[in-house]
Protein backbone atom coordinates (compact mmCIF):
# COMPACT_ATOMS: atom_id res chain seq x y z
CA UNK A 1 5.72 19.12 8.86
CA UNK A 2 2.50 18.87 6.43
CA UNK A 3 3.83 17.53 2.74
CA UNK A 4 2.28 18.96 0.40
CA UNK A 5 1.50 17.34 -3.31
CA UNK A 6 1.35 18.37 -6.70
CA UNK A 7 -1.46 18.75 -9.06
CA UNK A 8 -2.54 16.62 -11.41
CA UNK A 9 -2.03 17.29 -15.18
CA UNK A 10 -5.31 18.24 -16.76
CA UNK A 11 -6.19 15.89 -19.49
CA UNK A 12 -6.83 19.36 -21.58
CA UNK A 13 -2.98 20.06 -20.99
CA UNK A 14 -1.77 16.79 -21.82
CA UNK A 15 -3.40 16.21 -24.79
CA UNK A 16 -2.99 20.15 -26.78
CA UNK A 17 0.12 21.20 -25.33
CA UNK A 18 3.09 18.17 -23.88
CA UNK A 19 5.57 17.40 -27.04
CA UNK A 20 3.63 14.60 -28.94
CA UNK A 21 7.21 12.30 -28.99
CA UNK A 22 6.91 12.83 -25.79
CA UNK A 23 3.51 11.63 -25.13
CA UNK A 24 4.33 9.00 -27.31
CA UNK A 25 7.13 7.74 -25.33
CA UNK A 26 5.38 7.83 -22.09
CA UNK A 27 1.99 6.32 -23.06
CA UNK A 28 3.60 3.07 -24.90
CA UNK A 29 6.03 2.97 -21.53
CA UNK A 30 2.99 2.93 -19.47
CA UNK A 31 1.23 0.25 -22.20
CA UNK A 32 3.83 -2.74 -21.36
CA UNK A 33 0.86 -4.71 -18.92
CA UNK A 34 3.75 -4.81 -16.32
CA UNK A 35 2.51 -2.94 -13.47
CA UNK A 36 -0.29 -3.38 -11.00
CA UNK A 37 -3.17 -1.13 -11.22
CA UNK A 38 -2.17 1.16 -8.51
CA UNK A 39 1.23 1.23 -9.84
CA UNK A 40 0.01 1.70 -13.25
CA UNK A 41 -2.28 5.02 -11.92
CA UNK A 42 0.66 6.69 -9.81
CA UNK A 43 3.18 6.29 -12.72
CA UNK A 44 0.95 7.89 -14.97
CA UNK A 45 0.45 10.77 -13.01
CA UNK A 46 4.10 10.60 -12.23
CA UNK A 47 4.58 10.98 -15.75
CA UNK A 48 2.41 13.15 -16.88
CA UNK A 49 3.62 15.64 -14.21
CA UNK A 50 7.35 15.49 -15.71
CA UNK A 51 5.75 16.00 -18.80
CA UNK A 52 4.62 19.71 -17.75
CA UNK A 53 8.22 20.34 -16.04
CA UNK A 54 9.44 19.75 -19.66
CA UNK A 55 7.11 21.94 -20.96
CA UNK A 56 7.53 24.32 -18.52
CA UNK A 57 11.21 24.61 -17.39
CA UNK A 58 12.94 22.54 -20.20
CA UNK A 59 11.73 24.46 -23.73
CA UNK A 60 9.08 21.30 -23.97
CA UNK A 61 12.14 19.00 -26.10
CA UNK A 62 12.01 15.64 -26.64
CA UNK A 63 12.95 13.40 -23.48
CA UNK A 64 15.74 11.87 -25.06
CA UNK A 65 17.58 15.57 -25.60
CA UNK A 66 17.25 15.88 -21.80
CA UNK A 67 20.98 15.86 -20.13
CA UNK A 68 21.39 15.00 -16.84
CA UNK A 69 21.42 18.65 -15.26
CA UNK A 70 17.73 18.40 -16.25
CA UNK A 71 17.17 15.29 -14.18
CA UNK A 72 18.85 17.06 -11.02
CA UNK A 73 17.05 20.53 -12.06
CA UNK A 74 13.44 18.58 -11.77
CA UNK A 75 13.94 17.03 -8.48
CA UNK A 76 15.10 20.67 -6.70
CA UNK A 77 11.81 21.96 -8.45
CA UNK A 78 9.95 18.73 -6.60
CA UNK A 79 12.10 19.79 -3.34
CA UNK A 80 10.96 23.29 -3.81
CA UNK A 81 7.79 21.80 -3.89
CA UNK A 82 8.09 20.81 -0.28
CA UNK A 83 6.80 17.24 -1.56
CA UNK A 84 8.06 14.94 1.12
CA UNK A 85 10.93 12.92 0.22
CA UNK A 86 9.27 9.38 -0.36
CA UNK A 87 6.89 11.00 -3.06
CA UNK A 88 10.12 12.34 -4.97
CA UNK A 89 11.68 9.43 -4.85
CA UNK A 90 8.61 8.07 -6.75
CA UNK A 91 8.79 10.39 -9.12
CA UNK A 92 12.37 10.19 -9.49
CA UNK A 93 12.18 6.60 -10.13
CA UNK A 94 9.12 6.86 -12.36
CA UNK A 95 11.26 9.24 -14.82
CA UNK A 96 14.31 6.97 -13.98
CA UNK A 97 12.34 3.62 -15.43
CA UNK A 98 11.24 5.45 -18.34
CA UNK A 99 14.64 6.76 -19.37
CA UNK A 100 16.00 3.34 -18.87
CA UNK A 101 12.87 1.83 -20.91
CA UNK A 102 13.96 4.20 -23.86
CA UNK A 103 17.80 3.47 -23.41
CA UNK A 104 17.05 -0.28 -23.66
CA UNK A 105 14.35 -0.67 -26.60
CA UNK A 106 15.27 2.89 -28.79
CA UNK A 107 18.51 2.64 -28.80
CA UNK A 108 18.62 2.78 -32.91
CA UNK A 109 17.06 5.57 -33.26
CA UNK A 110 18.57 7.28 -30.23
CA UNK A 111 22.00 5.60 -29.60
CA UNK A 112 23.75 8.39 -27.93
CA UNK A 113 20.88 8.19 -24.98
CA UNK A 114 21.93 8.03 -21.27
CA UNK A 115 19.40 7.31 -18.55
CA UNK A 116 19.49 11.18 -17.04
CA UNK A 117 19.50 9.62 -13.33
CA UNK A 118 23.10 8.83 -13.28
CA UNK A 119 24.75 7.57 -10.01
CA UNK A 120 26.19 11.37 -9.86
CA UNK A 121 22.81 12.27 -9.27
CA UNK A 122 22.66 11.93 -5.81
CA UNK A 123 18.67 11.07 -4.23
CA UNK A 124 17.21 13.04 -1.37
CA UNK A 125 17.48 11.94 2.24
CA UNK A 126 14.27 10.39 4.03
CA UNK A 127 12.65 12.97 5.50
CA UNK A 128 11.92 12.34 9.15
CA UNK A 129 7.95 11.14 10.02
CA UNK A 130 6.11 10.96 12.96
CA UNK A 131 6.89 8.32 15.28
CA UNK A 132 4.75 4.84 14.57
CA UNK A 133 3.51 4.03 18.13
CA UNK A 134 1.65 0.15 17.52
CA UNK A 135 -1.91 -0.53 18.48
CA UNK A 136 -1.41 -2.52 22.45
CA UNK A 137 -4.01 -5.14 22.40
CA UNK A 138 -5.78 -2.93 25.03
CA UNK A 139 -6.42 -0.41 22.33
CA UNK A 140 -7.52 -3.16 20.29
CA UNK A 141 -9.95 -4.40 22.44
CA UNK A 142 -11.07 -1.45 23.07
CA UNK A 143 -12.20 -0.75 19.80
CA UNK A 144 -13.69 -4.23 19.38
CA UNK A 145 -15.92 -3.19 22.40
CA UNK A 146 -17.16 -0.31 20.76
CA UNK A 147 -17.61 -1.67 17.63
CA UNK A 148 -19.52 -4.85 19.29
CA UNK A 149 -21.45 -2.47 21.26
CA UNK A 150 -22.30 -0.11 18.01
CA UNK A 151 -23.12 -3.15 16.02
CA UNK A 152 -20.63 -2.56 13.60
CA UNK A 153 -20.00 -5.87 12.08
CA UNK A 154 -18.26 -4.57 8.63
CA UNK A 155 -15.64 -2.90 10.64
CA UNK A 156 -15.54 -5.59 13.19
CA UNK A 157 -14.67 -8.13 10.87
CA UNK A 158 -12.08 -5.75 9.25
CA UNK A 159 -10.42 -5.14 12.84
CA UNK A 160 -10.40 -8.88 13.34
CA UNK A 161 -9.17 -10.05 10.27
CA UNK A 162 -6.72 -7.35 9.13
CA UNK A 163 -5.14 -7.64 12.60
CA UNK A 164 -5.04 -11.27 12.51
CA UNK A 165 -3.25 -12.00 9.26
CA UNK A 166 -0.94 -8.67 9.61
CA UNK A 167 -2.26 -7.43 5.70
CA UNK A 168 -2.00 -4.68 4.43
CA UNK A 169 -4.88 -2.30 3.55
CA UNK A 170 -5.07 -3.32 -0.23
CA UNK A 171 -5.09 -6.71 0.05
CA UNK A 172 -7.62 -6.84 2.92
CA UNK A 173 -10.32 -5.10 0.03
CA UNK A 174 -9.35 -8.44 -1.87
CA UNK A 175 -10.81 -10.86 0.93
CA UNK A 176 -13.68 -12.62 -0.92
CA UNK A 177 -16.98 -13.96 0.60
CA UNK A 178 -16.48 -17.56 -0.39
CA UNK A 179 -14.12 -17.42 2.71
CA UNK A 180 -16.89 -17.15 5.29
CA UNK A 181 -17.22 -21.42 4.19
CA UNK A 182 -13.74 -22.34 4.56
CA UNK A 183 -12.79 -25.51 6.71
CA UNK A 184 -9.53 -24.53 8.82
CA UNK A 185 -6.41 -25.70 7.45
CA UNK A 186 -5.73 -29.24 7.38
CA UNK A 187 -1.66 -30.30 6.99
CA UNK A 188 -0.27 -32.47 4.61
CA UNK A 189 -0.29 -35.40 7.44
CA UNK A 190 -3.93 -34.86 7.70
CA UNK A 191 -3.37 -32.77 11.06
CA UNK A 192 -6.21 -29.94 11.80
CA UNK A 193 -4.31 -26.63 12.87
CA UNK A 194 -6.06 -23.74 14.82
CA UNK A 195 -6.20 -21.22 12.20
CA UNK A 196 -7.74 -20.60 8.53
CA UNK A 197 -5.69 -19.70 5.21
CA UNK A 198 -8.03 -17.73 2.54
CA UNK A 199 -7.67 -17.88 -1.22
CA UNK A 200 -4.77 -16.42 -3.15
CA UNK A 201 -4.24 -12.51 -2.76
CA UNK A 202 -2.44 -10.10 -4.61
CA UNK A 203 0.11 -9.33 -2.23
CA UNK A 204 2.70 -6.64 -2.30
CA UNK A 205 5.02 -7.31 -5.26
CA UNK A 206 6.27 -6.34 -8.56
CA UNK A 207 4.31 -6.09 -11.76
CA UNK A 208 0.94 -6.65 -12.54
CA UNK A 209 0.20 -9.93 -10.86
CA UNK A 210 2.59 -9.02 -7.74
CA UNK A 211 3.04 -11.69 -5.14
CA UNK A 212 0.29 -14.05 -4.78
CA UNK A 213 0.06 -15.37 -1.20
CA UNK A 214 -2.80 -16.56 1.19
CA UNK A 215 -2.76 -15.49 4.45
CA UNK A 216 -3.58 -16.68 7.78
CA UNK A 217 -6.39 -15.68 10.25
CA UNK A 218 -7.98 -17.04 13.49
CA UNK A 219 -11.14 -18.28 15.00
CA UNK A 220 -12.21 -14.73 16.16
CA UNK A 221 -12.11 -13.38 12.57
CA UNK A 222 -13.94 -15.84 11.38
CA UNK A 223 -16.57 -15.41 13.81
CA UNK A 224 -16.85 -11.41 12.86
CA UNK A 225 -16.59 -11.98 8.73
CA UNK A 226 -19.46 -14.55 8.92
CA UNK A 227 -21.57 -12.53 11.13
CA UNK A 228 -21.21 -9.51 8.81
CA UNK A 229 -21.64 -11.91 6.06
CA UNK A 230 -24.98 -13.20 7.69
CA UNK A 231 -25.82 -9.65 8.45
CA UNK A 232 -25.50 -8.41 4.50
CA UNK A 233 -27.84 -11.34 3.46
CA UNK A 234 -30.75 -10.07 5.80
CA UNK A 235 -30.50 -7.08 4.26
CA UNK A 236 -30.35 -7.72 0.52
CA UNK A 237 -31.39 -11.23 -0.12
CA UNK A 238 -29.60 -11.21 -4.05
CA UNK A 239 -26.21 -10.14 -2.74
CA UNK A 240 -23.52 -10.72 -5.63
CA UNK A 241 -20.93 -9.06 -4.58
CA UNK A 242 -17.74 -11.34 -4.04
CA UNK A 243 -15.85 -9.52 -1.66
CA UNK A 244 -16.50 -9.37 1.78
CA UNK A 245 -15.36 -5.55 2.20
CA UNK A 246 -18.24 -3.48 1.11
CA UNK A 247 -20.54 -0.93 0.48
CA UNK A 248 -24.05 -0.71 0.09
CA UNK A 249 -25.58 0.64 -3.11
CA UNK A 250 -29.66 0.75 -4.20
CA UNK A 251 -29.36 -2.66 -5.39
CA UNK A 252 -27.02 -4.73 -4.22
CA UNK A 253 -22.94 -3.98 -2.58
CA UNK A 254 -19.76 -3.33 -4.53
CA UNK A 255 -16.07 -3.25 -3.05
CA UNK A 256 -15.10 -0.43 -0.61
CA UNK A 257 -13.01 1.45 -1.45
CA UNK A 258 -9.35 2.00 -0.25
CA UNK A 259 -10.21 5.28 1.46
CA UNK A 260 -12.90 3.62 3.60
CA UNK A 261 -10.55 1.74 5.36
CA UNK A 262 -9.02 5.37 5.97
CA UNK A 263 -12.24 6.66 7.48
CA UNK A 264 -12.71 3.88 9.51
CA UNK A 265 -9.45 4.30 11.17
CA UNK A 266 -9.94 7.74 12.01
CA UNK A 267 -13.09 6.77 14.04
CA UNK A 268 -10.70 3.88 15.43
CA UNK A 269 -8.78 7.12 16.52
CA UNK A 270 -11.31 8.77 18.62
CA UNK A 271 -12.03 5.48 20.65
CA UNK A 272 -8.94 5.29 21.71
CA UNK A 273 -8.65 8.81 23.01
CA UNK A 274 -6.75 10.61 19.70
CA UNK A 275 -3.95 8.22 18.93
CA UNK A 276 -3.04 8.32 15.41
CA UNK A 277 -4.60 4.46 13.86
CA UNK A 278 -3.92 4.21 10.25
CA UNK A 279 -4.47 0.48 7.87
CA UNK A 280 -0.92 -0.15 8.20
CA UNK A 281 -0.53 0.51 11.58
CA UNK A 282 -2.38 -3.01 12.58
CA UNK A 283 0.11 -5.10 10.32
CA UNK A 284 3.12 -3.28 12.30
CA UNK A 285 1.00 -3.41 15.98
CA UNK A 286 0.28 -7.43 14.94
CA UNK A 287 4.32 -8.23 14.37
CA UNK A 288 5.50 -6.03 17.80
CA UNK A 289 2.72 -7.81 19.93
CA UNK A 290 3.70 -11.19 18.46
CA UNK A 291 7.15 -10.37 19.27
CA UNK A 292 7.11 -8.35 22.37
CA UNK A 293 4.28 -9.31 23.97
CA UNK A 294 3.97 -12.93 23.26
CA UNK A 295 7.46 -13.27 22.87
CA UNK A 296 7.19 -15.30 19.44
CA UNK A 297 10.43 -16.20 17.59
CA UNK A 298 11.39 -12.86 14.38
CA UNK A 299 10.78 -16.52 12.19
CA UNK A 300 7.60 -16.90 12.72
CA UNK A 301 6.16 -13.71 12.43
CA UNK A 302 8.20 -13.33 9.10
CA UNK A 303 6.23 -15.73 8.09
CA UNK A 304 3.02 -14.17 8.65
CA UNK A 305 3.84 -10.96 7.25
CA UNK A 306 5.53 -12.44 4.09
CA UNK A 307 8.32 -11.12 4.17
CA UNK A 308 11.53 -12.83 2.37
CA UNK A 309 13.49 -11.68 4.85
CA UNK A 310 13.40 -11.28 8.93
CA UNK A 311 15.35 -8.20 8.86
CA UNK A 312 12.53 -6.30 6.93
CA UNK A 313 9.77 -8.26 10.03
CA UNK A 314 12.29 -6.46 12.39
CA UNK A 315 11.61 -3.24 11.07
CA UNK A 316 8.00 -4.00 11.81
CA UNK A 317 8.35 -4.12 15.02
CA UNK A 318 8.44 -1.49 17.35
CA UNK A 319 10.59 -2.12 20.51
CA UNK A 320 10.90 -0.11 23.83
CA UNK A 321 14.32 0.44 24.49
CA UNK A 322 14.31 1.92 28.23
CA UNK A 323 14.88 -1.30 29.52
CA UNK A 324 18.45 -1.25 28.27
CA UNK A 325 18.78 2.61 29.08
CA UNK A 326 17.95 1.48 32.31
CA UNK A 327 20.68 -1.33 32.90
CA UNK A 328 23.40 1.42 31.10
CA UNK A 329 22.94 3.97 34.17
């Protein structure tokens, strides 16, 4: 099934027509400095898109005269919307953590105010998604070959590294140059291991700093960020740009952007004869090869990912479950 997604509000609309209380309300919400930048953009448009429901559907009142029925009526108008069900569960939460904003810091002016996502409220099931099927490291090599063969160092390096440390898309655009002269790690007993760590990235996490981690990479994607790193210096001698994801421009290279990574995967696509390759889909193919292929302990490969717990590496990992079909009949 293709999702579809809703408009966003015209800046026109916000400004001359939402209720200016609740504009009010949602811009100094949105003001507290505690969400990420991404985070930050997708609440406001969260926001601003309740905003017009009000206006439309709900006589354009004041949030805080909203009654739960209004909460339930604007998710079956997001359902109606055939939005699938992750993106109203945003939403849902968006309008959830600004109700509970106002419950918590306006309660003298509006003491009789409920967060209108009650528990009676129930949320909408996951929709079902296509089935993930992980990168083999055939596949990967495969596109390796053709990028080696194509020249393509940029995306070379990005296939190496992003598959090595198991990151995500976002925090791969964070890599910086200065990593290309990193020594591999060294232990606290002095001992050299076989593997690099870069500088601190904003990982996954909640508010505006998130969770600042460094991640892990080998030999091999090493090799491909300082060749593209060599190969960006022969082309424009005063390169300033810090990151080691990027695009060219007339005088110099800035960070690529997240949708690159998109574009690239498509192509990734084609080499490998039409199967779907997405960003995420190397930190998911990196934890089921570690694991079923190379037969690595859950641990350790929670370890690489991040995670706080090994359930949520298990759910990374993509298992073939024939085996024990087999041994049942």
């Amino acid at each position: 099934m293709a999702y579809k997604k809703i408009e966003d509000v015209t800046d026109d609309f916000w400004e001359n027509e939402v209720n200016d209380y609740n504009k009010e309300l949602i811009e100094e919400f949105l003001s507290q400095g505690q969400l990420s930048k991404q985070t930050l953009k997708q609440y406001t448009s969260a926001l601003k898109i309740f905003a017009k429901w009000v206006y439309d559907f709900a006589r354009n009142k004041n949030i805080t005269d909203l009654k739960p029925r209004d909460a339930l009526k604007y998710q079956n108008w997001l359902i109606s919307k055939e939005l699938s069900s992750s993106a109203i569960k945003f939403k849902r939460s968006a309008v959830s953590s600004l109700c509970g904003y106002i419950e918590l810091y306006f309660s003298d002016e509006h003491p009789d105010f409920r967060n209108i996502y009650s528990k009676s409220i129930p949320n909408v099931a996951k929709t079902s998604s296509k089935e993930k099927i992980p990168l083999t490291t055939k596949e990967i090599q495969q596109i390796i070959t053709y990028l080696e063969e194509k020249k393509e160092w940029q995306k070379l390096a990005y296939v190496y590294f992003t598959y090595s440390s198991g990151c995500r898309r976002e925090e791969s655009r964070q890599l910086l140059v200065e990593v290309a002269n990193y020594e591999k790690f060294i232990d606290k007993k002095g001992n050299q291991k076989e593997y690099y760590l870069t500088h601190y990235i904003r990982a996954k996490g909640q508010g505006r700093e998130g969770k600042q981690r460094k991640f892990s990479f080998d030999q091999k994607a090493m090799d491909a960020i300082r060749k593209w790193i060599e190969y960006r210096k022969e082309q424009i001698e005063n390169d300033d740009c810090p990151f080691v994801f990027a695009s060219k421009k007339k005088d110099g290279y800035k960070q690529l952007s997240p949708n690159t990574f998109n574009s690239w995967c498509s192509e990734f696509s084609e080499v490998i004869g039409g199967k779907a390759v997405h960003p995420h889909l190397f930190r998911s193919s990196r934890a089921t090869n570690a694991v079923v292929e190379d037969g690595l302990d859950i641990k350790k490969v929670q370890k690489l990912l991040g995670h706080s717990s090994s359930q949520t590496t298990e759910i990374y990992v993509v298992r073939d479950d024939s085996d024990d079909l087999d041994d049942l009949y």
